[in-house]
Protein backbone atom coordinates (compact mmCIF):
# COMPACT_ATOMS: atom_id res chain seq x y z
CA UNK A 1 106.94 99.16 84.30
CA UNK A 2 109.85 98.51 86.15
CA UNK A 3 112.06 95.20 85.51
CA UNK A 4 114.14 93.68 88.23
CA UNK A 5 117.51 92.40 87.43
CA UNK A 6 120.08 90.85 89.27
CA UNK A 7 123.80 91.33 87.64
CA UNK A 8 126.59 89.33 88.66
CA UNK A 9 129.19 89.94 91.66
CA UNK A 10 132.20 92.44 90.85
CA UNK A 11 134.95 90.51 93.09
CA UNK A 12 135.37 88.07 89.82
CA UNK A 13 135.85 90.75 87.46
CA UNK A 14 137.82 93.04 89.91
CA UNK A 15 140.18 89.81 90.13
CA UNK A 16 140.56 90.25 86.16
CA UNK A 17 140.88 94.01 86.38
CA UNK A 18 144.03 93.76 88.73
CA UNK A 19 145.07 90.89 86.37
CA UNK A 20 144.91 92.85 83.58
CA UNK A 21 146.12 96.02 85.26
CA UNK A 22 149.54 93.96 85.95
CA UNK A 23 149.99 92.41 82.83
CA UNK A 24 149.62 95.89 81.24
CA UNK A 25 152.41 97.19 83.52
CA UNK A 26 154.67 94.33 83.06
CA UNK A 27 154.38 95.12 79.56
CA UNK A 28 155.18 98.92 79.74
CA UNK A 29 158.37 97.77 81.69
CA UNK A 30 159.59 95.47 79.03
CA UNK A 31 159.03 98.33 76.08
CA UNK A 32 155.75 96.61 74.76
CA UNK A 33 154.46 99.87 75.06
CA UNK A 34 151.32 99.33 71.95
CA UNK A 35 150.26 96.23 73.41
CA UNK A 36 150.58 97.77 77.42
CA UNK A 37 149.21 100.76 76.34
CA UNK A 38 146.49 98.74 74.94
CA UNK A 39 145.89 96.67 77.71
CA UNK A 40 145.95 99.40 80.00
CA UNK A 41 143.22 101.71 77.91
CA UNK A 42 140.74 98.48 77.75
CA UNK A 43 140.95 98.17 81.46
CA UNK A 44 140.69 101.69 82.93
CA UNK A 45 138.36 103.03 80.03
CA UNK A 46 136.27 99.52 79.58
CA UNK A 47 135.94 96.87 81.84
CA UNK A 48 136.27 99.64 84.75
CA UNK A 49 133.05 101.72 84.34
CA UNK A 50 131.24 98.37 85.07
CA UNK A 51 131.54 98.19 88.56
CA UNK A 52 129.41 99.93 90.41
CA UNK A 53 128.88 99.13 94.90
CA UNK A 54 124.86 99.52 95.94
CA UNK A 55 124.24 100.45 99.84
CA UNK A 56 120.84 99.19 101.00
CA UNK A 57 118.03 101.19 100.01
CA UNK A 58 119.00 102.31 97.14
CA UNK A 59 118.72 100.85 93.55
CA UNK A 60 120.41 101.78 90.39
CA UNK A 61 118.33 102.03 86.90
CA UNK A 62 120.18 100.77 83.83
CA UNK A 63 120.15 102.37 80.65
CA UNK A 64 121.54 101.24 77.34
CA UNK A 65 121.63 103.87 74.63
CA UNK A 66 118.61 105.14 75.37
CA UNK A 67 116.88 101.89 76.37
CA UNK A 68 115.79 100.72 79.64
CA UNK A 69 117.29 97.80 80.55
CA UNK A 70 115.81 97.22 84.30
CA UNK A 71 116.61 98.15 87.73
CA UNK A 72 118.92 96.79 90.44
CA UNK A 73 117.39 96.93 94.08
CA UNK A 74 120.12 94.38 96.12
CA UNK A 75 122.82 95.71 97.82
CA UNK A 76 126.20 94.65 97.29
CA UNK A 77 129.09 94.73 94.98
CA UNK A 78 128.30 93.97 91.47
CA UNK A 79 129.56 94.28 87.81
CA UNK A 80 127.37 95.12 84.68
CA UNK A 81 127.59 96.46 81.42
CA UNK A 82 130.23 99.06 80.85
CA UNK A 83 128.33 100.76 78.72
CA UNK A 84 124.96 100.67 80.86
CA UNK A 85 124.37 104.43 82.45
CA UNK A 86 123.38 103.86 86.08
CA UNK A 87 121.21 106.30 87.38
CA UNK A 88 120.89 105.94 91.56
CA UNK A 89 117.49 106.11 93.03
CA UNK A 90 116.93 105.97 96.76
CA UNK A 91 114.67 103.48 98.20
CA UNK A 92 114.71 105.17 101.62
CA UNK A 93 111.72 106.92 103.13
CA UNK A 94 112.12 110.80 102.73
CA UNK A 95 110.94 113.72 104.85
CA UNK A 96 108.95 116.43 102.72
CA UNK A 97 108.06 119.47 105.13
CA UNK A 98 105.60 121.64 102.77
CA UNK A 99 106.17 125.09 104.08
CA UNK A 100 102.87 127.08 105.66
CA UNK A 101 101.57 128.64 102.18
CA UNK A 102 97.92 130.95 102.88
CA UNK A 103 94.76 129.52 101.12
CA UNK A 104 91.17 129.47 101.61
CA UNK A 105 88.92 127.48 103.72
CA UNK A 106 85.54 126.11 102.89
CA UNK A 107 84.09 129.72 104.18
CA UNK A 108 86.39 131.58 102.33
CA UNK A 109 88.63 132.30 105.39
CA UNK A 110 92.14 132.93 104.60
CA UNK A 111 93.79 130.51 106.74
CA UNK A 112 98.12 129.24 106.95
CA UNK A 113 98.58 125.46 106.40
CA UNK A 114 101.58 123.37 106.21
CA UNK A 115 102.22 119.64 106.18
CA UNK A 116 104.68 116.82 106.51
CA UNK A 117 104.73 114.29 103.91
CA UNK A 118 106.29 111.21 104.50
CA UNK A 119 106.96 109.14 101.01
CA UNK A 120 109.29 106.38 98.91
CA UNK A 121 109.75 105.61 95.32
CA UNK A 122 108.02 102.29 94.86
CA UNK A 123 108.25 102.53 91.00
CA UNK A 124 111.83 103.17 89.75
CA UNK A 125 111.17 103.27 86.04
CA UNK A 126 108.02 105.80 86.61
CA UNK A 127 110.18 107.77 89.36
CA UNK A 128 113.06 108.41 86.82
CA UNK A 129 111.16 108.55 83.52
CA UNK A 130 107.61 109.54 84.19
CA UNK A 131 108.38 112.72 85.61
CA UNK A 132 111.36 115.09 84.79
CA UNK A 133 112.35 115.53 88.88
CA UNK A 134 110.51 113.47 91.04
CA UNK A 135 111.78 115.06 94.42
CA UNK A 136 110.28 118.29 92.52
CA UNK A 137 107.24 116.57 91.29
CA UNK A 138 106.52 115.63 94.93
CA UNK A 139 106.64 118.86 96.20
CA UNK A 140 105.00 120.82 93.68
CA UNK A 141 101.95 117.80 93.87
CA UNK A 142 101.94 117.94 97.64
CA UNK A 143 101.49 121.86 97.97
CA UNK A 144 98.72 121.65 95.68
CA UNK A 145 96.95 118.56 97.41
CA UNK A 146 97.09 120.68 100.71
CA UNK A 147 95.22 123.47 98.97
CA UNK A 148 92.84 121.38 97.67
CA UNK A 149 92.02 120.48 100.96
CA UNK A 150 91.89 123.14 103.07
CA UNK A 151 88.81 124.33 100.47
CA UNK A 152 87.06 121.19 101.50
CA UNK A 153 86.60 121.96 105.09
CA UNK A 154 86.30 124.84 107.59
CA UNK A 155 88.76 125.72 110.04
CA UNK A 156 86.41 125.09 112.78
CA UNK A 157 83.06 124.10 113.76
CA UNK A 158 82.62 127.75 114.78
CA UNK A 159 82.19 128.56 110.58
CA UNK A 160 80.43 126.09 110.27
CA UNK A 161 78.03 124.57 112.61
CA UNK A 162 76.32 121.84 110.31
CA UNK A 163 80.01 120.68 109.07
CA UNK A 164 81.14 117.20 111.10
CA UNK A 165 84.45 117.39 110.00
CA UNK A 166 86.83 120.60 109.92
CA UNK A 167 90.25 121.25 109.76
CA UNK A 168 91.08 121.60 113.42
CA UNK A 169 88.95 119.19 115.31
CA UNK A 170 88.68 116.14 112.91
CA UNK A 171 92.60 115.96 112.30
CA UNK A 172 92.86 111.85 112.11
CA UNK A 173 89.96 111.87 108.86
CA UNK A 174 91.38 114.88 107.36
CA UNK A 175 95.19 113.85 107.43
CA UNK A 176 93.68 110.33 105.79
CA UNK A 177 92.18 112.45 103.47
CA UNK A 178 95.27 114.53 102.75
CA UNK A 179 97.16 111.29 102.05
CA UNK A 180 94.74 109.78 99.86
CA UNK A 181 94.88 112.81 97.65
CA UNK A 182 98.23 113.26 97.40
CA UNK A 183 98.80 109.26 96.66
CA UNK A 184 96.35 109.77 93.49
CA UNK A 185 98.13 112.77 92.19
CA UNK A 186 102.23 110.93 92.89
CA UNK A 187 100.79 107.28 91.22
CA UNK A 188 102.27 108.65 87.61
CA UNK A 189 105.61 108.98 89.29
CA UNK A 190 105.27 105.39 91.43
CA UNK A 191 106.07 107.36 94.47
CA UNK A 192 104.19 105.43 97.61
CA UNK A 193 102.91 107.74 100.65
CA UNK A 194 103.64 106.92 103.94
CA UNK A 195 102.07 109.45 106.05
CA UNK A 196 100.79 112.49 105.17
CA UNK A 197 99.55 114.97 108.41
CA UNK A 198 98.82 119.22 108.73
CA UNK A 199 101.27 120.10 111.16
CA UNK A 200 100.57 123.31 110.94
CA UNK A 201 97.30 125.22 111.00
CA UNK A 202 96.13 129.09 111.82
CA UNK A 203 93.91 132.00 110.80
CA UNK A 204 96.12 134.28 108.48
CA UNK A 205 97.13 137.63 110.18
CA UNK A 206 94.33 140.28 109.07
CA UNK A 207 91.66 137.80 110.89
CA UNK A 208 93.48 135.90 113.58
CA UNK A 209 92.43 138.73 116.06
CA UNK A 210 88.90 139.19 115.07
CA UNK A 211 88.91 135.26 114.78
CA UNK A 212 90.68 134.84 118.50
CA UNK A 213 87.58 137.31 120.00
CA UNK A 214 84.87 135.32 118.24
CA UNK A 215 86.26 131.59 120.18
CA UNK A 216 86.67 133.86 123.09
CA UNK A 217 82.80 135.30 123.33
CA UNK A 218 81.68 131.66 122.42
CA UNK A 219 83.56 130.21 125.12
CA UNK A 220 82.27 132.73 127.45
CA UNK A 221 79.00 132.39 126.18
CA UNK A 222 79.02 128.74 126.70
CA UNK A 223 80.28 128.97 130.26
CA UNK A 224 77.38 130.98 131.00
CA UNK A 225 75.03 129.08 129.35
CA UNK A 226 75.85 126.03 131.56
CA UNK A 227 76.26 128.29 135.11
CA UNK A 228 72.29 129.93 134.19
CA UNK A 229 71.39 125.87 133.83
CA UNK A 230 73.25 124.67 137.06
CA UNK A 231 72.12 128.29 138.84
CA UNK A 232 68.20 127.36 137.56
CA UNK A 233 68.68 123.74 138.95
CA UNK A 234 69.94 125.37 142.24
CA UNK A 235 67.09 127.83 142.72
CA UNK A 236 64.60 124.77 141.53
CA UNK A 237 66.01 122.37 144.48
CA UNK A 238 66.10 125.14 147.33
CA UNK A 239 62.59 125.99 146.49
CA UNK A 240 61.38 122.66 146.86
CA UNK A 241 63.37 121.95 150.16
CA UNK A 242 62.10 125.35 151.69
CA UNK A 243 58.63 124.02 150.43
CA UNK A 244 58.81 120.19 151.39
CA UNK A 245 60.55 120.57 154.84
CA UNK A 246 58.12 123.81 155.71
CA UNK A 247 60.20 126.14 156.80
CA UNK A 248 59.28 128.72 155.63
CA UNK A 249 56.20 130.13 154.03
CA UNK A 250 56.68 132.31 150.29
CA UNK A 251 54.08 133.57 148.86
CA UNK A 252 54.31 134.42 144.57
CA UNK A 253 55.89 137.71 145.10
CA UNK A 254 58.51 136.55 147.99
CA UNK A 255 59.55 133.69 145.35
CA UNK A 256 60.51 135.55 142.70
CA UNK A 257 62.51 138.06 144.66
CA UNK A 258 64.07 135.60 145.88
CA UNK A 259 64.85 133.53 142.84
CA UNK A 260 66.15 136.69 141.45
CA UNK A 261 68.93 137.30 144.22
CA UNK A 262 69.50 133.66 144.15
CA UNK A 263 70.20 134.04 140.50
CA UNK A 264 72.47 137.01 140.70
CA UNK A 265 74.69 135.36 143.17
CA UNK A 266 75.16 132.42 141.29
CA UNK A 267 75.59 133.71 138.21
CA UNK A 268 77.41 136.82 138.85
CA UNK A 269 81.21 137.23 137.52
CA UNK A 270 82.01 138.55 140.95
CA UNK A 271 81.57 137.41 144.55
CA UNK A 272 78.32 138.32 146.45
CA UNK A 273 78.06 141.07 149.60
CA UNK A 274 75.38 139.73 151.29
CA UNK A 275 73.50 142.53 153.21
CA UNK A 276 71.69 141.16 156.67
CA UNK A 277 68.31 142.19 157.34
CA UNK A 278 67.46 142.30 160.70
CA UNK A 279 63.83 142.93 160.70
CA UNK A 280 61.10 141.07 158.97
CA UNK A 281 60.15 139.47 155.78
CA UNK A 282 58.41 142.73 155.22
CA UNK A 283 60.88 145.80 155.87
């Protein structure tokens, strides 16, 4: 688990280094070269390495030969151990745009799916020795999340008509989804997700035609579905006002012909030429 430490300021020690730094001059100038040269090699090759300058966000891991000492999250200018490695590891939110890769849906419909992964480390000590390359690991894990979830759910509705959630229409519950799954599979590297959303979602080439003509004939077929309902209310109400206000007089046969052209002009694709009959009912 990761252990917090808090080192102590460098402006002390960087007092002491330009101390030293002058004394070991002075001495070179007065022919003490052993001691100057001494001087000199236990301030540039010793006390130097121990300073170290963290910009927010960031954090530095500490290492003693081969130990984990802990991990430094303030910002500032400090001084620790010379001989403590510092590893840096942002704290910063990072940007992960998983490229469109081609999978299967819940059908078996080869679809193209990307996302955009928004994540942190939370866990220093997991983040650097958990995993070999966490900025790797995170990749790799969110690729495979994504295709793990595209298999759950159809594209569409139009697959699938007892499914309530698919791919294209549910996209709040299945990006909540996607970030839940790839949260489990990052919690061995103490990586924390954001956000996690599909920003990027299509039938794969060799159906996206064949797939664009099926929406298209079930659009049109719902259009006319609704226009033979509103045309069947329209030919139900003009019955009953010719009836109820009396004027005029259809018999069986005279109703039907006339809730067939009534039904033809409402519900034709194209506009109606009327043709005017200037006899009778009858001819």
């Amino acid at each position: 688990m990761e252990k917090i430490i808090k080192p102590t300021s460098g402006w002390a020690m960087l007092a002491f280094f330009f101390v030293l730094l002058a004394a070991g001059i002075f001495l070179l100038t007065q022919k003490q070269f052993v001691i100057g040269i001494i001087i000199l090699s236990v301030d540039l090759l010793i006390i130097a390495p121990g300073f170290l300058a963290i910009e927010p966000n960031n954090s530095r891991v500490m290492n003693l030969f081969g130990d984990y000492v802990g991990t430094i999250r303030e910002s500032g200018f400090f001084y620790a151990n010379p001989f403590y490695s510092k590893k840096k590891v942002s704290l910063r939110a990072v940007t992960l745009d998983v490229p469109m890769i081609k999978v299967n849906d819940k059908q078996g419909n080869p679809i193209m799916i990307g996302a955009v992964v928004m994540y942190r480390v939370r866990d220093t000590f997991k983040a650097t020795f958990d995993v070999e390359n966490y900025p790797d690991f995170v990749k790799i894990q969110s690729e495979a999340a994504v295709r793990k979830l595209a298999g759950l759910y159809s594209y569409d509705n139009l697959e699938d008509e007892h499914a309530t959630v698919s791919l294209r229409t549910n996209s709040d519950e299945v990006n909540h989804q996607l970030a839940h799954e790839i949260s489990e599979r990052l919690l061995i590297a103490g990586i924390e997700v954001i956000e996690a959303r599909i920003n990027n979602l299509a039938y794969a080439t060799e159906i996206a035609g064949a797939m664009l003509q099926r929406q298209q004939a079930t659009a049109i077929v719902a259009a006319r579905a609704k226009i033979v309902e509103g045309a069947v209310g329209m030919v139900e109400m003009a019955l009953e006002q010719l009836s109820h206000k009396n004027i005029v007089d259809l018999d069986e046969e005279k109703k039907a012909a006339m809730v067939s052209n009534l039904l033809v002009v409402l519900c034709g694709d194209r506009n109606a030429q009327p043709i005017v009959n200037t006899g009778t009912l009858h001819h």
